[in-house]
Protein backbone atom coordinates (compact mmCIF):
# COMPACT_ATOMS: atom_id res chain seq x y z
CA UNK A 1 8.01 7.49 -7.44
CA UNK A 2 9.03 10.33 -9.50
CA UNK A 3 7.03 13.44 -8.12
CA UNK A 4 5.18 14.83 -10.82
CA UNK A 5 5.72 18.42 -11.93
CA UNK A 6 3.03 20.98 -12.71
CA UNK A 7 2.94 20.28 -16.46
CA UNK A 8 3.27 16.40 -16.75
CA UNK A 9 0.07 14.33 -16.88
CA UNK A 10 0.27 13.10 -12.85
CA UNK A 11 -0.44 16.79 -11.75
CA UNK A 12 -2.48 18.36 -9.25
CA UNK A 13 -5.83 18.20 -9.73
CA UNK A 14 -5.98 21.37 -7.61
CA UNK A 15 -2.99 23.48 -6.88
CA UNK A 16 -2.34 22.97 -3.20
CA UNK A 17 -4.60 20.77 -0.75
CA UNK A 18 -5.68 23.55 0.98
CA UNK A 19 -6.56 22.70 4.66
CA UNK A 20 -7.93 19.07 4.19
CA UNK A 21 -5.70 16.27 5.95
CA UNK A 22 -3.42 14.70 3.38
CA UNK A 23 -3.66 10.56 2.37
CA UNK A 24 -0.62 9.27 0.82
CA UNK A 25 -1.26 6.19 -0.88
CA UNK A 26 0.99 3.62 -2.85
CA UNK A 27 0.10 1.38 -5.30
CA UNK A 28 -3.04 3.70 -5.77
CA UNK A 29 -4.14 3.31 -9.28
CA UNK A 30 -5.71 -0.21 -8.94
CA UNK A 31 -6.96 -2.90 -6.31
CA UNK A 32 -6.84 -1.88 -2.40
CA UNK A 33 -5.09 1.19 -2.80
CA UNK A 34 -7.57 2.72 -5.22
CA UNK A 35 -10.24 1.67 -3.36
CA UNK A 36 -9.52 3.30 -0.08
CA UNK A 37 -8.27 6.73 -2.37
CA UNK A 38 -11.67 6.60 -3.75
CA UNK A 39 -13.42 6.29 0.46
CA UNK A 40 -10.19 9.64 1.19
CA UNK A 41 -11.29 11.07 -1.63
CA UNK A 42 -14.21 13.72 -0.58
CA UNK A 43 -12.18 14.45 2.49
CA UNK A 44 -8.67 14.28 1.89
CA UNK A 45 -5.78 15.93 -0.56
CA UNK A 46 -4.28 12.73 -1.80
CA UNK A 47 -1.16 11.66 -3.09
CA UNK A 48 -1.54 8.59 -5.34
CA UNK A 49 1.47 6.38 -5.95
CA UNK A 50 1.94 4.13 -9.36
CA UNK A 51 4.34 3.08 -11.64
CA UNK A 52 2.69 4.35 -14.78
CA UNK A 53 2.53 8.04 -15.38
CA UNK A 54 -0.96 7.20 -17.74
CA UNK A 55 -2.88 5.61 -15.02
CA UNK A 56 -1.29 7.73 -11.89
CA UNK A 57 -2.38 10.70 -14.54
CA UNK A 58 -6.18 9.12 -14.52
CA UNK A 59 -6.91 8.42 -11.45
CA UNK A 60 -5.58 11.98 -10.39
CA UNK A 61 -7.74 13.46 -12.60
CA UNK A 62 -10.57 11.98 -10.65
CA UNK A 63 -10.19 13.38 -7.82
CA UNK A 64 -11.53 16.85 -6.22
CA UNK A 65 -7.90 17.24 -4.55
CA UNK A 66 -4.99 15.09 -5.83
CA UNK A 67 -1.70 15.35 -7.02
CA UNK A 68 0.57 11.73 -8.81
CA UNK A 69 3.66 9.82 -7.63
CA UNK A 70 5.26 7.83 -10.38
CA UNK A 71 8.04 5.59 -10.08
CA UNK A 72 9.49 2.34 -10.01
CA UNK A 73 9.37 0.53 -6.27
CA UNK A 74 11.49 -2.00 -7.07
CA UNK A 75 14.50 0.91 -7.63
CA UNK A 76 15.29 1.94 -4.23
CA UNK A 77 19.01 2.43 -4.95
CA UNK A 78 20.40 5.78 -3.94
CA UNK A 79 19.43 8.45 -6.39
CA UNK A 80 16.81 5.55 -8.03
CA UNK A 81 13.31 6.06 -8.73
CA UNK A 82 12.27 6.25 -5.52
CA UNK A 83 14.68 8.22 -4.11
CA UNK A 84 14.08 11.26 -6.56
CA UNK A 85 10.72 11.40 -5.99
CA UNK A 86 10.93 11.37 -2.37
CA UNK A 87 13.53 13.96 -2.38
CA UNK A 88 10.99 16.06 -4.56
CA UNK A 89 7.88 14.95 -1.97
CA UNK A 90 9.51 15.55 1.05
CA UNK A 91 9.45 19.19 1.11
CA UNK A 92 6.36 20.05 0.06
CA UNK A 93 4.29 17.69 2.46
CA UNK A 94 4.16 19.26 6.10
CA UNK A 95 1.89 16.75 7.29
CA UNK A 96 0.90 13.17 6.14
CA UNK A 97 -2.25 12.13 8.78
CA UNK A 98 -2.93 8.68 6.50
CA UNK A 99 -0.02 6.77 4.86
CA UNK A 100 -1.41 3.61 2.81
CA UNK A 101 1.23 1.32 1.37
CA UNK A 102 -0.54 -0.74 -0.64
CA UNK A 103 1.71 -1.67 -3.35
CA UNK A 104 3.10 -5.22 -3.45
CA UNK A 105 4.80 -7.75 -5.76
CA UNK A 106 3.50 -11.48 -5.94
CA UNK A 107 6.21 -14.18 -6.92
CA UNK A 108 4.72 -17.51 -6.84
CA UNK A 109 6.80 -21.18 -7.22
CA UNK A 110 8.76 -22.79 -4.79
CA UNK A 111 11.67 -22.65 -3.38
CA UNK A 112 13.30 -25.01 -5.40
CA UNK A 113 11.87 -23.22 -8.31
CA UNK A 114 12.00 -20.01 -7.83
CA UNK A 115 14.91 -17.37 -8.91
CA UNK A 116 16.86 -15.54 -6.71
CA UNK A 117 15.72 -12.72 -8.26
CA UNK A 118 11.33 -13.28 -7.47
CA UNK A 119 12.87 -13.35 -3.80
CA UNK A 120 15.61 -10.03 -3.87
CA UNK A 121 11.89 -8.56 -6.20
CA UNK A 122 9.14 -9.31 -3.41
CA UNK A 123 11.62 -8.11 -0.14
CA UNK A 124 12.44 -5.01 -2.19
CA UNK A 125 9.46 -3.75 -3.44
CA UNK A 126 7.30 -5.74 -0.14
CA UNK A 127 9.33 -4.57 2.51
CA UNK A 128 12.70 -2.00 1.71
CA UNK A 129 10.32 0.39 -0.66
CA UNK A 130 7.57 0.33 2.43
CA UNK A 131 10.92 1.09 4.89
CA UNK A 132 12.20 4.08 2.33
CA UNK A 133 8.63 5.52 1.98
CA UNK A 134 7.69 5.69 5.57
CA UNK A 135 11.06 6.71 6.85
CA UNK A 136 11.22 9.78 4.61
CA UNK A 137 7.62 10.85 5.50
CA UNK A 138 8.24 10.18 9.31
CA UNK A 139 8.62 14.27 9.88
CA UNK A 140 4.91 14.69 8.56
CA UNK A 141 3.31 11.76 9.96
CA UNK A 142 4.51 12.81 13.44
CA UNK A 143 3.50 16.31 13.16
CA UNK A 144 0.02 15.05 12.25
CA UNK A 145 0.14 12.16 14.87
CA UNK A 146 -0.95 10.62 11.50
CA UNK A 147 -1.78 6.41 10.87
CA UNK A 148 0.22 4.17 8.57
CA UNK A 149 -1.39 1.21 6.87
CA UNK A 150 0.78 -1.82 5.99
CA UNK A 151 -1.82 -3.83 3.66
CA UNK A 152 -0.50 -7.00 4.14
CA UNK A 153 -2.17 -10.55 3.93
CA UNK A 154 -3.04 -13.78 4.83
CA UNK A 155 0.17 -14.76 3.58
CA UNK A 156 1.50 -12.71 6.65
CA UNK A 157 0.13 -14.73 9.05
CA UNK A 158 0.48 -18.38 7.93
CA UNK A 159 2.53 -18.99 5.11
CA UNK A 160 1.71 -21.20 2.31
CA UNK A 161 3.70 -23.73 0.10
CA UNK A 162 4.95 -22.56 -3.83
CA UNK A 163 4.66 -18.66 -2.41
CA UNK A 164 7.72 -18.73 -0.24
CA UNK A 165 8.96 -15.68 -1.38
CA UNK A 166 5.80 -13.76 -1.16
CA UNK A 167 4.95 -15.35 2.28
CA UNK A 168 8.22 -14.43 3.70
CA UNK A 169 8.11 -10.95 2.43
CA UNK A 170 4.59 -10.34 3.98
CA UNK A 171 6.09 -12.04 7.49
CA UNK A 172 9.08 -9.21 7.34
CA UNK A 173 6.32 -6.57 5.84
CA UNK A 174 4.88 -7.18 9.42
CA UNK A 175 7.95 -7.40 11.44
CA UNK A 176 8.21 -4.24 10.02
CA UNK A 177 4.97 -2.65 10.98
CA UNK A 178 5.22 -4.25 14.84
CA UNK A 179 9.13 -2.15 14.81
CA UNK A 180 7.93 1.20 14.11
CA UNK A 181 4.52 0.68 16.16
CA UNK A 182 6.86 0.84 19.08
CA UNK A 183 8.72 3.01 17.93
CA UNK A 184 6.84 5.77 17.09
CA UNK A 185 4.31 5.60 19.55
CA UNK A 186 6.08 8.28 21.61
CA UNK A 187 5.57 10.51 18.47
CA UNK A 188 1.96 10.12 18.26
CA UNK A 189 2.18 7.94 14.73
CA UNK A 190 -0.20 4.65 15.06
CA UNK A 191 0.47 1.67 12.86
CA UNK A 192 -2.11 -0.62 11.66
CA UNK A 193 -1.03 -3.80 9.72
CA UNK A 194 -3.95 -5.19 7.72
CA UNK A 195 -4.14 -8.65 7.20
CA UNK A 196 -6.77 -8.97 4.03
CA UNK A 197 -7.60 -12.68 3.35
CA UNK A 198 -8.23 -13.62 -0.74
CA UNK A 199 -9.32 -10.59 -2.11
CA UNK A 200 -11.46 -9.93 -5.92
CA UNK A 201 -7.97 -8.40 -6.94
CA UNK A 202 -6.16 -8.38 -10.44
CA UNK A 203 -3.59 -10.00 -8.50
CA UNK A 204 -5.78 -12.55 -7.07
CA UNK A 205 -6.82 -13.87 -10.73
CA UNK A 206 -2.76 -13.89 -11.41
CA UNK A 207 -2.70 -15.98 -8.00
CA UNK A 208 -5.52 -18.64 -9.27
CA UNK A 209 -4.40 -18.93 -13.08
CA UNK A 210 -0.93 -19.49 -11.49
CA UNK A 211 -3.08 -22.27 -9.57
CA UNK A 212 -5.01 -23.42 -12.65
CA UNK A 213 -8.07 -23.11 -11.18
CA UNK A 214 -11.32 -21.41 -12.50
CA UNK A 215 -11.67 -17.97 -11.30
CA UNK A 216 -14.76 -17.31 -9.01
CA UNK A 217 -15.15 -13.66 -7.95
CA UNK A 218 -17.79 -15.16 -5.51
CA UNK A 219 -15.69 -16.94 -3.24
CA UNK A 220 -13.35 -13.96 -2.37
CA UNK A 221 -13.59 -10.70 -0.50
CA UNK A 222 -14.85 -7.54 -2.19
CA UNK A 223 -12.41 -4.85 -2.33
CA UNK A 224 -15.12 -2.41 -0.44
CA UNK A 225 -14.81 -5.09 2.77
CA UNK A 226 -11.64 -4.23 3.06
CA UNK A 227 -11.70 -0.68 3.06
CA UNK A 228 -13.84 -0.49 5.40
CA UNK A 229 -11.40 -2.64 7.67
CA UNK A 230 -9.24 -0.01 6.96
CA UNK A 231 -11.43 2.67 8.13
CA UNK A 232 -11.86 1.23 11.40
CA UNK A 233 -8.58 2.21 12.23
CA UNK A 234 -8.57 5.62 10.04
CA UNK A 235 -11.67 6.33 12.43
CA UNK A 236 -10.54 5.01 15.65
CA UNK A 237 -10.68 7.97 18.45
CA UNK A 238 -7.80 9.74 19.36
CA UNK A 239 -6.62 7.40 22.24
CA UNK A 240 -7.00 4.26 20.55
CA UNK A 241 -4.60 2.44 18.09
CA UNK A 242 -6.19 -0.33 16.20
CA UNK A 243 -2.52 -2.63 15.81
CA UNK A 244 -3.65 -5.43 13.92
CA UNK A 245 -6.69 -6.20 11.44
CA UNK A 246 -7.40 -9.77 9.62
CA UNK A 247 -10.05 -9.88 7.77
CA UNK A 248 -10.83 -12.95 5.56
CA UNK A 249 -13.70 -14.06 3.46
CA UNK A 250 -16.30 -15.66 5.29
CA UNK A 251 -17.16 -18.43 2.68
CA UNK A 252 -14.21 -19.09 1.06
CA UNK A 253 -12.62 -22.65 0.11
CA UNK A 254 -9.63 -23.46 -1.53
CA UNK A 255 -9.82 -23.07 -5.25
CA UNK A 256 -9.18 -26.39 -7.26
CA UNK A 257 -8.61 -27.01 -10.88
């Protein structure tokens, strides 16, 4: 995520966020992550994460108090994409109170199937780019006593066959979050892995034409559900820490073709 500067299309839609808490949030231009920006929005200064500088740039622009991450996920060599713009975000954030990661990869085939590469793509972007982001925003989140998302999935939970990859990135993904729970509970920083079941996604209608099915928005969870699974633990009082969240939709079968 290449940290925008003041003239380039992903800038501040106001010049500082004055005293409102500040929302980080990955993969925030589409799906989940745009969905809970949207709920941060009329409270929060946010800081909206995407690989495209055109729709970081929109989505920015929407917002009373917002400023655009751009870069690549999947680079998290030293001095990559991510690493610049976390060297440029660092500084300038003295306190993170929500950190969303909501950006993910989906690899499907099996594992006789699949390249190495969908599986060294879905850890690295899944799980190391999560890692990288919340490791270099640790100082702020503790100083707020602040609350990091995972948005992670079924797939998490009980893995599935011809989504190995995927499935196994989601079971580290939440590895991951249980770690720094402990962790960082003696800093004040709560960790809440969210477990969405099939979601109305853009990546869910990549999932079922990968499937050959027939797409039915109907028998999946509406993004809004699953924000406001997220909010019970953005809401949660002071002394409570919501750990886990699975939330699935309640009439939902398996698609066929």
């Amino acid at each position: 995520m290449t940290s925008a500067s003041p003239s380039s299309p992903a800038s501040p839609s106001t010049s500082t966020g004055g005293d409102r808490p500040v929302a980080v949030v990955t993969g925030g231009t589409r799906g989940i992550g745009l969905a809970v920006a949207r709920d941060l929005a009329d409270t929060h200064h946010l800081v909206i994460g995407g690989r495209s500088p055109e729709s970081v740039a929109e989505v920015v622009a929407s917002f009373p108090s917002a400023e655009g991450l751009v870069a690549d996920l999947a680079d998290c060599s030293a001095g990559g994409s991510l690493a610049s713009a976390l060297d440029a975000l660092v500084p300038r954030l003295h306190r993170v109170d929500v950190l969303v990661h909501s950006a993910g990869v989906l690899r499907n085939g099996t594992v006789a199937e699949s390249p190495v590469g969908d599986w060294a793509d879905s850890m690295t972007v899944n799980v190391v780019a999560v890692a990288a982001v919340t490791r270099a925003l640790l100082p702020a989140l503790r100083a707020a006593h602040g609350l990091v998302i995972t948005v992670n999935s079924g797939s998490g939970l009980t893995a599935t066959p011809a989504s190995g990859a995927y499935c196994a990135s989601k079971f580290a993904l939440r590895a991951l979050s249980d770690a720094l729970r402990q962790e960082e509970r003696e800093h004040g920083v709560r960790v809440t892995s969210l477990h969405p079941g099939r979601v109305d996604t853009d990546m869910q209608r990549e999932l079922v034409e990968f499937e050959g099915a027939e797409y039915d928005a109907g028998a999946y969870l509406d993004v809004a559900s699953v924000v406001r699974a997220a909010r019970l633990a953005i809401d949660a009082a002071p002394d409570a820490s919501v750990d886990m969240i699975s939330v699935r939709p309640r009439g939902w079968r398996p698609t066929t073709a």
